[in-house]
N, C-alpha and C. Protein backbone atom coordinates (compact mmCIF):
# COMPACT_ATOMS: atom_id res chain seq x y z
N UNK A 1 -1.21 -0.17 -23.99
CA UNK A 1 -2.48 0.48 -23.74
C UNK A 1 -2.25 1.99 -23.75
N UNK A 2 -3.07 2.64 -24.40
CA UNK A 2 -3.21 4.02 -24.72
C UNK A 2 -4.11 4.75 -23.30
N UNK A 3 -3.90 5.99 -23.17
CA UNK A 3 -4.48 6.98 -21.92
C UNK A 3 -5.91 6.45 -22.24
N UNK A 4 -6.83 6.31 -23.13
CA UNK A 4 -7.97 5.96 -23.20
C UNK A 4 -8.46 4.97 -22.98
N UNK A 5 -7.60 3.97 -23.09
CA UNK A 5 -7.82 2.55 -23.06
C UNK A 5 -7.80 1.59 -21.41
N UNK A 6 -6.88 3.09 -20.93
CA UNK A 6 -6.73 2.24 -19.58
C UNK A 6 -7.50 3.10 -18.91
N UNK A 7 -8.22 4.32 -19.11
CA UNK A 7 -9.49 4.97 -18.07
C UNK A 7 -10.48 3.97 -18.79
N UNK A 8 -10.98 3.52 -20.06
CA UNK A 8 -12.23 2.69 -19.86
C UNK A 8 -11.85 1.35 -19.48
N UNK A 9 -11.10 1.17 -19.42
CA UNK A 9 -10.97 -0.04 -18.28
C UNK A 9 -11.00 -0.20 -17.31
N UNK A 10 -10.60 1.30 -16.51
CA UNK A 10 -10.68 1.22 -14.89
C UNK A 10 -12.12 1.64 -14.71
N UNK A 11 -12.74 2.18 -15.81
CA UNK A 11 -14.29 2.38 -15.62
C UNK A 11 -15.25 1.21 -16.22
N UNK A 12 -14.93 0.40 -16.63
CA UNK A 12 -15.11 -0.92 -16.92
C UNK A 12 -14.94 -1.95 -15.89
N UNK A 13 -14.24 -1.90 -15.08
CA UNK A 13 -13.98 -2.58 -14.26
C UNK A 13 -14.40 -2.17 -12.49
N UNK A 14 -15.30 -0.79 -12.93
CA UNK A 14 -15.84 0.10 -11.45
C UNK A 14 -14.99 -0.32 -10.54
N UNK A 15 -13.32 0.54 -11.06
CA UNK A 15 -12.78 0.85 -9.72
C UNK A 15 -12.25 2.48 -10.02
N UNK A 16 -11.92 3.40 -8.64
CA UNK A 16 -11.49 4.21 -8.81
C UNK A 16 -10.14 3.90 -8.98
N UNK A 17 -9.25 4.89 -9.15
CA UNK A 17 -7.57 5.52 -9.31
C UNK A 17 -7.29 4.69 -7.93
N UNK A 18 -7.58 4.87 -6.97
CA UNK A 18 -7.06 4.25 -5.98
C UNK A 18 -7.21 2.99 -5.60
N UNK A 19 -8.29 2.39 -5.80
CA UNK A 19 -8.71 1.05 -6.03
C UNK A 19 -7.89 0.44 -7.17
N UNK A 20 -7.96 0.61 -8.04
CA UNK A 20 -6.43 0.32 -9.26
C UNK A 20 -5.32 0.50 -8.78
N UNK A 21 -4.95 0.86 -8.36
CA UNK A 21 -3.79 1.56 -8.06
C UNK A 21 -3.61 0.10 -6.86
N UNK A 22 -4.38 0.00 -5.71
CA UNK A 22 -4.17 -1.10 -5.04
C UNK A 22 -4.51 -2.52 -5.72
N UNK A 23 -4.91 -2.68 -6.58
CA UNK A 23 -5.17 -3.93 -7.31
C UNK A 23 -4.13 -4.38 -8.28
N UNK A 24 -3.33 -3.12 -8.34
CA UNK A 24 -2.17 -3.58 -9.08
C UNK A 24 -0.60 -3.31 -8.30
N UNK A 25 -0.97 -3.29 -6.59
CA UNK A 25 -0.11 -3.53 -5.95
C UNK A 25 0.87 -2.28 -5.77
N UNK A 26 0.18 -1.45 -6.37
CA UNK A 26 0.84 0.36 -5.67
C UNK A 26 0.57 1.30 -4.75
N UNK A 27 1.42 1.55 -3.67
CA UNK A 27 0.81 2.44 -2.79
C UNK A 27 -0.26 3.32 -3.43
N UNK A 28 -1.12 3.46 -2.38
CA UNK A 28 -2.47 4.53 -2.78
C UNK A 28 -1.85 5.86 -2.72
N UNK A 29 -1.11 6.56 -3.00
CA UNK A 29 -1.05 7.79 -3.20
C UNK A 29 0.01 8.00 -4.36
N UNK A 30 1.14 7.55 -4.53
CA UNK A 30 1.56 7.46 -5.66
C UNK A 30 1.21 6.32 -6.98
N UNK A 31 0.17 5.76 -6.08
CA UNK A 31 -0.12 4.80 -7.70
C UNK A 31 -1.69 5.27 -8.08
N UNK A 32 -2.57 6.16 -7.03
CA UNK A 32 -3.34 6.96 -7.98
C UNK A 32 -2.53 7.93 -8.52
N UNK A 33 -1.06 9.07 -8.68
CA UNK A 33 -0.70 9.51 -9.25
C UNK A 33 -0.46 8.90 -10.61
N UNK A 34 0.32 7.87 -10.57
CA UNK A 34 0.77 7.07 -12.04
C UNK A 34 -0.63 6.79 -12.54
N UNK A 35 -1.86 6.71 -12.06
CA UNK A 35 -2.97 6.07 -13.10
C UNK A 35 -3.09 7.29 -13.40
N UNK A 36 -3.03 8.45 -12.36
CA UNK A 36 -3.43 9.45 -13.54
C UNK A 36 -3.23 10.24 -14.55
N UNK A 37 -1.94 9.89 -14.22
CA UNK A 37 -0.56 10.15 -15.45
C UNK A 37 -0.87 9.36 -16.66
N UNK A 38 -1.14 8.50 -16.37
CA UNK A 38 -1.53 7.61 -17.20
C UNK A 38 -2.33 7.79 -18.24
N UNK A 39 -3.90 7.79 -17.21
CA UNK A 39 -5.10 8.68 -18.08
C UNK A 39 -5.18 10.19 -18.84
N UNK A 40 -3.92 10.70 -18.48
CA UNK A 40 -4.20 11.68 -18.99
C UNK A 40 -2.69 12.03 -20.21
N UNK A 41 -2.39 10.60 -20.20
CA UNK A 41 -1.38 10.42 -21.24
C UNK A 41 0.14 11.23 -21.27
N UNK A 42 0.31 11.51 -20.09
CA UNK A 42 1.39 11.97 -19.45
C UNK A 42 2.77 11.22 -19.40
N UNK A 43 2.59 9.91 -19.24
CA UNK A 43 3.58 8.66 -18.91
C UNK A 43 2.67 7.94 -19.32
N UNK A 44 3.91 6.60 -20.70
CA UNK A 44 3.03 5.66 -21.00
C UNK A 44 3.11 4.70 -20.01
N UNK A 45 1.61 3.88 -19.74
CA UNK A 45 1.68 2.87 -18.77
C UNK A 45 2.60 1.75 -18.83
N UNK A 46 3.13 1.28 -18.07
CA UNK A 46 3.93 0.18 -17.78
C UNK A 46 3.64 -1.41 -19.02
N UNK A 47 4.73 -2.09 -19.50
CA UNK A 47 4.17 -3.92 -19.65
C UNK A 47 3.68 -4.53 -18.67
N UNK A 48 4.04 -4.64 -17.65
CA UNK A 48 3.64 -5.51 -16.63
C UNK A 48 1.91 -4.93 -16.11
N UNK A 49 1.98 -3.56 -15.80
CA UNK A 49 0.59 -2.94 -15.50
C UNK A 49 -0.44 -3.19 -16.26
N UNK A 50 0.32 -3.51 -17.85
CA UNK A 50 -0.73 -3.25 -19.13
C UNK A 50 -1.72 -4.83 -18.92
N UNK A 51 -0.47 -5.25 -18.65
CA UNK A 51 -0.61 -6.57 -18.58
C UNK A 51 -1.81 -7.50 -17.49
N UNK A 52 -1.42 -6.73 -16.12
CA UNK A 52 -2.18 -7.09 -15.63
C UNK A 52 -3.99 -6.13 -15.39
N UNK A 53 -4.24 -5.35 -16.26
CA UNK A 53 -5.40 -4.38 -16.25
C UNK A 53 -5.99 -5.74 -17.46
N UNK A 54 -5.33 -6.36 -18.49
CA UNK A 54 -5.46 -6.35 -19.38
C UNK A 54 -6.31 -8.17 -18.76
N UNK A 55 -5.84 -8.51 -17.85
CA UNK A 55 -5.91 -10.10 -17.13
C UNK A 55 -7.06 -9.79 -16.44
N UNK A 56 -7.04 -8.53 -15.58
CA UNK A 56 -8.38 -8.23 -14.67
C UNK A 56 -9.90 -7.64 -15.89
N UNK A 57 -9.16 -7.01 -16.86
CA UNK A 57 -10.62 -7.33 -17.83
C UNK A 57 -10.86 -8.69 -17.85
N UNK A 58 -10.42 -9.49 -18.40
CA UNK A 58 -10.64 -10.83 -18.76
C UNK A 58 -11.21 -11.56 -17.42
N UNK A 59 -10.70 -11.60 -16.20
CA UNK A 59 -10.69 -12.44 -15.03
C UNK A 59 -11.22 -11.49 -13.71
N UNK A 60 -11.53 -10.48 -14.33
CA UNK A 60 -11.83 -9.47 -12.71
C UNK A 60 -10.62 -9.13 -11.94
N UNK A 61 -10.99 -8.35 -11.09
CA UNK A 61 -9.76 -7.30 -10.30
C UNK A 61 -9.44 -8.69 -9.54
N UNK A 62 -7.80 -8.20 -9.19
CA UNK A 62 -7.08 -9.18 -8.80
C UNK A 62 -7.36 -9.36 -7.18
């Protein structure tokens, strides 16, 4: 997943950075950092993360 792909997903899925960030099992302060690293294409996102953003489109937040 590309920086674009995983902000319309977390906006697809109406959660904030921090709400993601806990739905995919990362402390709230460094795992809204990594989403926003993320979104802003800084660090590519994780397999496992991709993976599960990619399960909560399909099935809803975990």
């Amino acid at each position: 997943m590309n920086a674009d792909e995983i902000r319309a997903a977390r906006h697809q899925l109406g959660l904030s950075q921090v709400a993601l960030a806990d739905a995919l099992g990362l402390s709230p302060l460094n795992g809204r950092r990594a989403i926003s690293r993320w979104e802003d294409g800084t660090v590519p996102v994780s397999g496992p993360a991709a993976l599960a953003i990619r399960y909560m489109l399909k099935y809803g937040p975990l």
